[in-house]
C-alpha atoms as a PDB file:
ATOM      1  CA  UNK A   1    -163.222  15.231   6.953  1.00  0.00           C
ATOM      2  CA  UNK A   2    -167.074  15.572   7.406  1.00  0.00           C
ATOM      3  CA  UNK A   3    -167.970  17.150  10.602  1.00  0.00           C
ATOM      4  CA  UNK A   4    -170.096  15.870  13.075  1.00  0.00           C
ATOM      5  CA  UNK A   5    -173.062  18.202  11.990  1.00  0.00           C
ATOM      6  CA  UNK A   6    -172.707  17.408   8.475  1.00  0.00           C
ATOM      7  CA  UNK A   7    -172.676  13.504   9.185  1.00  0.00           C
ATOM      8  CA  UNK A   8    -175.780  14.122  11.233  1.00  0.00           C
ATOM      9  CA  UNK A   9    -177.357  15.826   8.532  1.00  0.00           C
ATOM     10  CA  UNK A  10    -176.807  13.247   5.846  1.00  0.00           C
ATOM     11  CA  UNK A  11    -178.480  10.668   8.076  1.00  0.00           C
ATOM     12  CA  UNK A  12    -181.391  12.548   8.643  1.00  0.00           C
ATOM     13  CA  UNK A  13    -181.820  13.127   4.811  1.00  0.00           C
ATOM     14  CA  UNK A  14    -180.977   9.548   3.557  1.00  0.00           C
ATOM     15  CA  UNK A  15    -183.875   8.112   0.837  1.00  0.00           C
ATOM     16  CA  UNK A  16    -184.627   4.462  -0.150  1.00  0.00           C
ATOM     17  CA  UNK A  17    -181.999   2.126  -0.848  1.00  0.00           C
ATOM     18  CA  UNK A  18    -181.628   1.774  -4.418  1.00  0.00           C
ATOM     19  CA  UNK A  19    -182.473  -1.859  -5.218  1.00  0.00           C
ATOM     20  CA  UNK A  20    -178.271  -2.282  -6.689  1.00  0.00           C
ATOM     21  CA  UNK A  21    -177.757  -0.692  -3.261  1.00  0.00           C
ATOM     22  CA  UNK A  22    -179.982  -3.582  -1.526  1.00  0.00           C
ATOM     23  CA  UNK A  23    -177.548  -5.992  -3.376  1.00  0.00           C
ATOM     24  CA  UNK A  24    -174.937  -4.483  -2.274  1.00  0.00           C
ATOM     25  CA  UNK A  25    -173.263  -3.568  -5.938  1.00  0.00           C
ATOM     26  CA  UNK A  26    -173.595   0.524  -4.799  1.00  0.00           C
ATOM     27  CA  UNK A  27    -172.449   2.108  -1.708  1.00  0.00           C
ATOM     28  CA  UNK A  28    -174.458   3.463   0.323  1.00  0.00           C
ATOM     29  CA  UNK A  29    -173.432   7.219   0.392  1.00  0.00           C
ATOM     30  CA  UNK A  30    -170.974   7.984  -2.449  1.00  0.00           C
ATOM     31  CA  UNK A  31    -173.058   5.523  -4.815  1.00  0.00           C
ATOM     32  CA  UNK A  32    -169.710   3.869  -5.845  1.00  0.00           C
ATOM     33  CA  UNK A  33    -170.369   1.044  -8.240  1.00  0.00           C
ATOM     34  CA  UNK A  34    -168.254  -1.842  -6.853  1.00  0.00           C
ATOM     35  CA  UNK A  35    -168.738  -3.577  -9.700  1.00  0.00           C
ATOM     36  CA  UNK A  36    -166.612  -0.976 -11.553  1.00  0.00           C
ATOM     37  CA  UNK A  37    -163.841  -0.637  -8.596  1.00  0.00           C
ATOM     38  CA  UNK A  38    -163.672  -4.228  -6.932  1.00  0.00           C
ATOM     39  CA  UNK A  39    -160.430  -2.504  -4.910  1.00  0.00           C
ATOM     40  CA  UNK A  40    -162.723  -0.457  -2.900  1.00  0.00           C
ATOM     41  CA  UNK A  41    -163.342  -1.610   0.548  1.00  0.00           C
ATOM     42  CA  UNK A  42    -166.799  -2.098   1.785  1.00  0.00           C
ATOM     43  CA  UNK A  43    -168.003  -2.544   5.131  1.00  0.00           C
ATOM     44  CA  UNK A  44    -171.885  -3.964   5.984  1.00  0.00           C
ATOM     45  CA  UNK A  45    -173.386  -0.738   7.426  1.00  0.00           C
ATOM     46  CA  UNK A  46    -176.997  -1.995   7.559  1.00  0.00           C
ATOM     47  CA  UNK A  47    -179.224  -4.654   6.655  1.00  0.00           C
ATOM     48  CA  UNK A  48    -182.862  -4.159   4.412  1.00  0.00           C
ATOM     49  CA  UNK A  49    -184.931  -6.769   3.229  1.00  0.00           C
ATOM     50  CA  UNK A  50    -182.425  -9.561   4.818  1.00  0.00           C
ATOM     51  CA  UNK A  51    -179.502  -8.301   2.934  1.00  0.00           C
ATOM     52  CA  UNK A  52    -176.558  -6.078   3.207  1.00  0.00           C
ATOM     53  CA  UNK A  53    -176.461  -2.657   2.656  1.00  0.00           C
ATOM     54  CA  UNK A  54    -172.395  -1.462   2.403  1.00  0.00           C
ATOM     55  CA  UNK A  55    -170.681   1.845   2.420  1.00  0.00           C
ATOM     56  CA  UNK A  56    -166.907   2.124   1.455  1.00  0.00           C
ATOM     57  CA  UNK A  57    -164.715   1.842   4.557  1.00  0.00           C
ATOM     58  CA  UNK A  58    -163.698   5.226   6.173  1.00  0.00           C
ATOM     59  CA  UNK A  59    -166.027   8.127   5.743  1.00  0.00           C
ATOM     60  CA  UNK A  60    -168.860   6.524   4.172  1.00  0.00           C
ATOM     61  CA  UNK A  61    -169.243   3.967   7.050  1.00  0.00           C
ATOM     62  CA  UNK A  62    -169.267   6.746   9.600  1.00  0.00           C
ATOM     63  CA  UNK A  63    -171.474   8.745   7.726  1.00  0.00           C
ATOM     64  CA  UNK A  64    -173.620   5.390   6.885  1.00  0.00           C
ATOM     65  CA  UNK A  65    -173.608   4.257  10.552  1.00  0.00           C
ATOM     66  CA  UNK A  66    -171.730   6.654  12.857  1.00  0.00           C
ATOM     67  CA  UNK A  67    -169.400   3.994  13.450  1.00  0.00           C
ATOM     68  CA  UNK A  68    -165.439   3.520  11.533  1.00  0.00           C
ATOM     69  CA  UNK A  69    -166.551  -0.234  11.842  1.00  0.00           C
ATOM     70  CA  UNK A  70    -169.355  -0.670  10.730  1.00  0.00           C
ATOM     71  CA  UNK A  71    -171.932  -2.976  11.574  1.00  0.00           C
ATOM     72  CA  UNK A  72    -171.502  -6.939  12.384  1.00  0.00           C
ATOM     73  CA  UNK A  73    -170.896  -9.350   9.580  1.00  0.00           C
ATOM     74  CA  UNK A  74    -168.519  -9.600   6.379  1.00  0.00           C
ATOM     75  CA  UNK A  75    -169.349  -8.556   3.177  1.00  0.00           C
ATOM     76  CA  UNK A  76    -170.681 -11.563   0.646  1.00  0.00           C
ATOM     77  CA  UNK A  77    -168.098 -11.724  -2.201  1.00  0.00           C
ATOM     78  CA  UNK A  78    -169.011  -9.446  -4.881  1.00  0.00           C
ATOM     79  CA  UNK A  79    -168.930 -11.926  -7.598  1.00  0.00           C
ATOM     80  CA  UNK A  80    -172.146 -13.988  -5.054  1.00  0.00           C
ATOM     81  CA  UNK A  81    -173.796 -10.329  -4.665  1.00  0.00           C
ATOM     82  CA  UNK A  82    -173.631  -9.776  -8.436  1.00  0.00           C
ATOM     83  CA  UNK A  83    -174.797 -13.479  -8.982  1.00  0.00           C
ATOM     84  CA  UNK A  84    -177.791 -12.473  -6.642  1.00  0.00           C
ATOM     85  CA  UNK A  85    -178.598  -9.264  -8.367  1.00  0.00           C
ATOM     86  CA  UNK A  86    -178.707 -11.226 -11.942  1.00  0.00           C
ATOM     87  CA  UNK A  87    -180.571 -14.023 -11.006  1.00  0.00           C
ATOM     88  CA  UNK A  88    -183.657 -11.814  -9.441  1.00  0.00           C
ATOM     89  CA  UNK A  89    -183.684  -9.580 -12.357  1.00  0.00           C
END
């Protein structure tokens, strides 16, 4: 488990989203590709740009957010998000 320093931390140093992260096809801590794990739980953390920015459930949405539940709203399929991502590039 992360402390609270190190969660601190990590927010402090965060960079751009990523634009896969901006479709929300990449977590936005651990980088997980949900594209190559569909089983993985994501929460909406965040939004940029009018979309969702996720983070797996658990750590990664505390350390994404500071909260275990992330932010309001449900994740778009991820079939829809990858549709998204393909059809603006």
């Amino acid at each position: 488990m992360y402390s609270p320093d190190a969660i601190s931390s990590r927010r402090r140093s965060h960079s751009e989203p990523t634009e896969e992260m901006v479709a929300g096809l990449v977590c936005v801590v651990c980088r997980a590709d949900y594209r190559r794990a569909p089983e993985k739980d994501a929460m909406v953390v965040a939004h940029h740009s009018g979309k969702q920015l996720l983070a797996c459930e658990g750590v990664c949405v505390r350390m994404a957010g500071g909260s275990v539940n992330g932010s309001d709203g449900t994740p778009l399929p991820l079939v829809e998000r990858m549709h998204r991502y393909e059809a603006e590039h």
